[in-house]
C-alpha atoms as a PDB file:
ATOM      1  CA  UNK A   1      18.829  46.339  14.499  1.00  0.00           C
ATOM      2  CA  UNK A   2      16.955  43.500  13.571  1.00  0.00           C
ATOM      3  CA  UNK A   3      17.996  39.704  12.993  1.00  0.00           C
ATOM      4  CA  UNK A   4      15.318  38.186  10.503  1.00  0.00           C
ATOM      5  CA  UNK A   5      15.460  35.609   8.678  1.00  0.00           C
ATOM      6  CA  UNK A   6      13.252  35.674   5.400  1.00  0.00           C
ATOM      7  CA  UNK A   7      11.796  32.524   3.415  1.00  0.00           C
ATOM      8  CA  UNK A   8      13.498  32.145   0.143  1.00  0.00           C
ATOM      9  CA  UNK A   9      10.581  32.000  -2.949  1.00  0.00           C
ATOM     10  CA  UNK A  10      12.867  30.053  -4.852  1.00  0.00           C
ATOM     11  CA  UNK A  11      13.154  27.613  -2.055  1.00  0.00           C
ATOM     12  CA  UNK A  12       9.493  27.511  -1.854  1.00  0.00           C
ATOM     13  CA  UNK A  13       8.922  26.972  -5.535  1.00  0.00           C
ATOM     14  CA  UNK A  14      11.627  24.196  -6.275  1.00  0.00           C
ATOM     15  CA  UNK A  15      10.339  22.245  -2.557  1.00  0.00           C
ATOM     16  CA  UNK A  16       6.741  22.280  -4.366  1.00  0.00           C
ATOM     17  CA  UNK A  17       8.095  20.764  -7.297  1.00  0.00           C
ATOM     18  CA  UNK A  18      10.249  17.900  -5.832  1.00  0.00           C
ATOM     19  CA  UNK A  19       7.621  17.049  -3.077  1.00  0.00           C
ATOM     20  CA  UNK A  20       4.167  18.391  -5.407  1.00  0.00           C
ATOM     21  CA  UNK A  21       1.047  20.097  -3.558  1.00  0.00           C
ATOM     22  CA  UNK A  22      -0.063  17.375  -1.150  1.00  0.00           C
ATOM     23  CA  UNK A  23       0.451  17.834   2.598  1.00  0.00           C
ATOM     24  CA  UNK A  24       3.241  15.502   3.778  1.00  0.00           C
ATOM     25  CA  UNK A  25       1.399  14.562   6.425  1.00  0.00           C
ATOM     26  CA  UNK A  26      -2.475  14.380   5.652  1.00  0.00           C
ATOM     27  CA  UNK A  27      -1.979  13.948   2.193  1.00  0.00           C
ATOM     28  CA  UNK A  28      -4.746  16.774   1.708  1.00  0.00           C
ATOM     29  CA  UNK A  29      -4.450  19.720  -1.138  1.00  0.00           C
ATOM     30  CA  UNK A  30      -6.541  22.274  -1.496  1.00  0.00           C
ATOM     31  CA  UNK A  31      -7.554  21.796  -5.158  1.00  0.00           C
ATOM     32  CA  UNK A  32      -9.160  18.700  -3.921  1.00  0.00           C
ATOM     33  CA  UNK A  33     -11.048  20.359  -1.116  1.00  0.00           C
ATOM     34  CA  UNK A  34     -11.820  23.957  -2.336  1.00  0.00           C
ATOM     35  CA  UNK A  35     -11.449  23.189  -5.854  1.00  0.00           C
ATOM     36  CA  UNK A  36      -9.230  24.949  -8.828  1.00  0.00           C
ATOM     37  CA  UNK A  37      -9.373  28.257  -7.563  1.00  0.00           C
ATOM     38  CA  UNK A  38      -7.053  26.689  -4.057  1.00  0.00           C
ATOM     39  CA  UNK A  39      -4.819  24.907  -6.039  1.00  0.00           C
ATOM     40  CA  UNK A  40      -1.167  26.051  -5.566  1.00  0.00           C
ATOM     41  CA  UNK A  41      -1.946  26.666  -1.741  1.00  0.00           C
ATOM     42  CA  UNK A  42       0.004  25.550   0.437  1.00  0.00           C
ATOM     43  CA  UNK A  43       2.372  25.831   3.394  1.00  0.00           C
ATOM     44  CA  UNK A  44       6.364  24.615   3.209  1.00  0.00           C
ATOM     45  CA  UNK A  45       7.743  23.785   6.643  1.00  0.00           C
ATOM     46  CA  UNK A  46      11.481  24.304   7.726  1.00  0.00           C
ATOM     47  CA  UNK A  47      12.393  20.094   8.885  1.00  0.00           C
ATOM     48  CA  UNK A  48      15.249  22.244  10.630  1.00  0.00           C
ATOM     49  CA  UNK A  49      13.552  25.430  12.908  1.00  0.00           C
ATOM     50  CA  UNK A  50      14.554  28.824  11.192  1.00  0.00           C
ATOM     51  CA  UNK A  51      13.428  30.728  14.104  1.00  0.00           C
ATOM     52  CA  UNK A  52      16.402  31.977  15.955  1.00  0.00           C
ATOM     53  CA  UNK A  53      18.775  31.720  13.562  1.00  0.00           C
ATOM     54  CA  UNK A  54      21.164  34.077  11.941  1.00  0.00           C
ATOM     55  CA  UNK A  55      22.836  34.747   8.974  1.00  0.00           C
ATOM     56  CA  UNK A  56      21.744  33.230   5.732  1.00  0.00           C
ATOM     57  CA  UNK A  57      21.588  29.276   5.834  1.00  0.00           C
ATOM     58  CA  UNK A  58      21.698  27.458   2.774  1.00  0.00           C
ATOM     59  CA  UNK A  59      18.452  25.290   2.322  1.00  0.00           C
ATOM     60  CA  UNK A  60      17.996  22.433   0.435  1.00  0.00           C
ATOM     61  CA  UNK A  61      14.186  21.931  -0.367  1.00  0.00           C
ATOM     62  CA  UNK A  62      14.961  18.604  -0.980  1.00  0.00           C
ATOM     63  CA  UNK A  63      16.111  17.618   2.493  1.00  0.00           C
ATOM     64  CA  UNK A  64      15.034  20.471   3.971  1.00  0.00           C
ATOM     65  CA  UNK A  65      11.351  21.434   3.484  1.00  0.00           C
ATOM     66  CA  UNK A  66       8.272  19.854   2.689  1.00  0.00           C
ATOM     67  CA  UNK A  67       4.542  21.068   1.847  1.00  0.00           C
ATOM     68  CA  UNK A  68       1.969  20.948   4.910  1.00  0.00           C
ATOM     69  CA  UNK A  69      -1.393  21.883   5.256  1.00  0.00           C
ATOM     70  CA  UNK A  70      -2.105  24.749   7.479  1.00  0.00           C
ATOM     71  CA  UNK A  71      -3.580  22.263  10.071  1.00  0.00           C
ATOM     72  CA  UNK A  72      -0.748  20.002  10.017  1.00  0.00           C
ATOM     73  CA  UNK A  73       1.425  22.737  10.162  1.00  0.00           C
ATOM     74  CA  UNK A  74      -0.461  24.207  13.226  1.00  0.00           C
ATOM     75  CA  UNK A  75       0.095  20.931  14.818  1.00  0.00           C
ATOM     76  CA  UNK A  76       3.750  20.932  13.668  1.00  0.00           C
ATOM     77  CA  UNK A  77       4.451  23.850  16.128  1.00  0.00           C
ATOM     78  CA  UNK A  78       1.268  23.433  19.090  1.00  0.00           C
ATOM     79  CA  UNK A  79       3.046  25.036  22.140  1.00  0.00           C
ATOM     80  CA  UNK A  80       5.898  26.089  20.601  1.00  0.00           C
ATOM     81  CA  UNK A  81       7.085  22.811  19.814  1.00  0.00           C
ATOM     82  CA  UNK A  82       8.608  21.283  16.655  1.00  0.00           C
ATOM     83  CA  UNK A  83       7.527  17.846  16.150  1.00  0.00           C
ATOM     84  CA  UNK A  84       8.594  15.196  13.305  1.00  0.00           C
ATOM     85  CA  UNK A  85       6.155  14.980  10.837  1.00  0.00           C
ATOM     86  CA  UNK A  86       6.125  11.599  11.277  1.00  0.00           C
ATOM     87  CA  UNK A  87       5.307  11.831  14.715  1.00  0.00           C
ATOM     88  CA  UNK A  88       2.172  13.966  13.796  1.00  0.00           C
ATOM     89  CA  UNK A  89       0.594  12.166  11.075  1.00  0.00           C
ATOM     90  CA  UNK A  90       1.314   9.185  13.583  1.00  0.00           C
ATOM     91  CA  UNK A  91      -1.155  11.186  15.469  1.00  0.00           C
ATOM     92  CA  UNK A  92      -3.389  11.894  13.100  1.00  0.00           C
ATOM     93  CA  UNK A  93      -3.763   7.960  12.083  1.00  0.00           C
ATOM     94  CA  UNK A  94      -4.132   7.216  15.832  1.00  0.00           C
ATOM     95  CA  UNK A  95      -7.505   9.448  15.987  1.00  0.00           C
ATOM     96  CA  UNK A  96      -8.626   8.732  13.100  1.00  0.00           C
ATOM     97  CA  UNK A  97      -8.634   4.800  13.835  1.00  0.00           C
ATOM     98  CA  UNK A  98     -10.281   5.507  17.135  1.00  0.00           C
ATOM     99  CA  UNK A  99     -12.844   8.384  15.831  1.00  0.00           C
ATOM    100  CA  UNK A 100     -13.728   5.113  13.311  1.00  0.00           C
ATOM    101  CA  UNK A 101     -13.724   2.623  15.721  1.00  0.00           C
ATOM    102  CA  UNK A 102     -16.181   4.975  17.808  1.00  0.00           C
ATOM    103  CA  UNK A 103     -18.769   5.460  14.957  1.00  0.00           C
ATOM    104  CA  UNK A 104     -19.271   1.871  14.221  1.00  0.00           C
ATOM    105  CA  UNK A 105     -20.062   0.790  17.689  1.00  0.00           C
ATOM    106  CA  UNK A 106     -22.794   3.938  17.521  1.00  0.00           C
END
C-alpha cells in the first residue's frame, strides 16, 4: 500500500496564471535568463507542506501555491525545513545588501 499524494496539473496551471511566471521570491523567470526556449519553467510550491498528508486536499492556487525558482525553492525546504517565503527572500535581500556593500569597499 502506498499513501501518495500527487500534484494536481490543473492546480499548477491556474496558480501560474493568477501569480504569472516570476519567482515569488527572487522575482527571476527563466525566459529572462535562458531566453524563449525556458519560458513556462517553473516550480509551484505547496504554502501548506503536502508531504505527509493523506487523502485528497482541496487546493486553492490562489491561497495556496505560488511559482518559485528552483533555487528559492531549494532554500524553501534546506534541511528539511519549510520556511515562509517571506522569510527567505528576507534572506536573500540581506546578502545581497552585504555582497554589495562588500564590492564597493574593494
Amino acid at each position: 500500500i502506498v499513501n501518495r499524494v500527487e500534484p494536481s496539473a490543473a492546480a499548477r496551471m491556474a496558480c501560474i496564471e493568477i501569480h504569472g511566471l516570476a519567482c515569488a521570491i527572487c522575482g527571476m523567470t527563466f525566459e529572462e535568463v535562458y531566453g524563449d526556449e525556458f519560458s513556462d519553467l517553473i516550480h509551484v510550491h505547496h504554502l501548506d507542506p503536502i508531504a505527509g498528508s493523506t487523502g485528497v486536499a482541496d487546493v486553492n492556487p490562489r491561497h495556496d501555491l505560488r511559482p518559485i525558482c528552483p533555487n528559492c525553492h531549494a532554500a524553501t525546504h534546506y534541511r528539511g525545513q519549510n520556511r515562509p517565503l517571506a522569510y527567505v527572500r528576507e534572506c536573500l535581500t540581506r546578502q545581497a545588501t552585504r555582497s554589495t556593500s562588500t564590492r564597493r569597499r574593494d
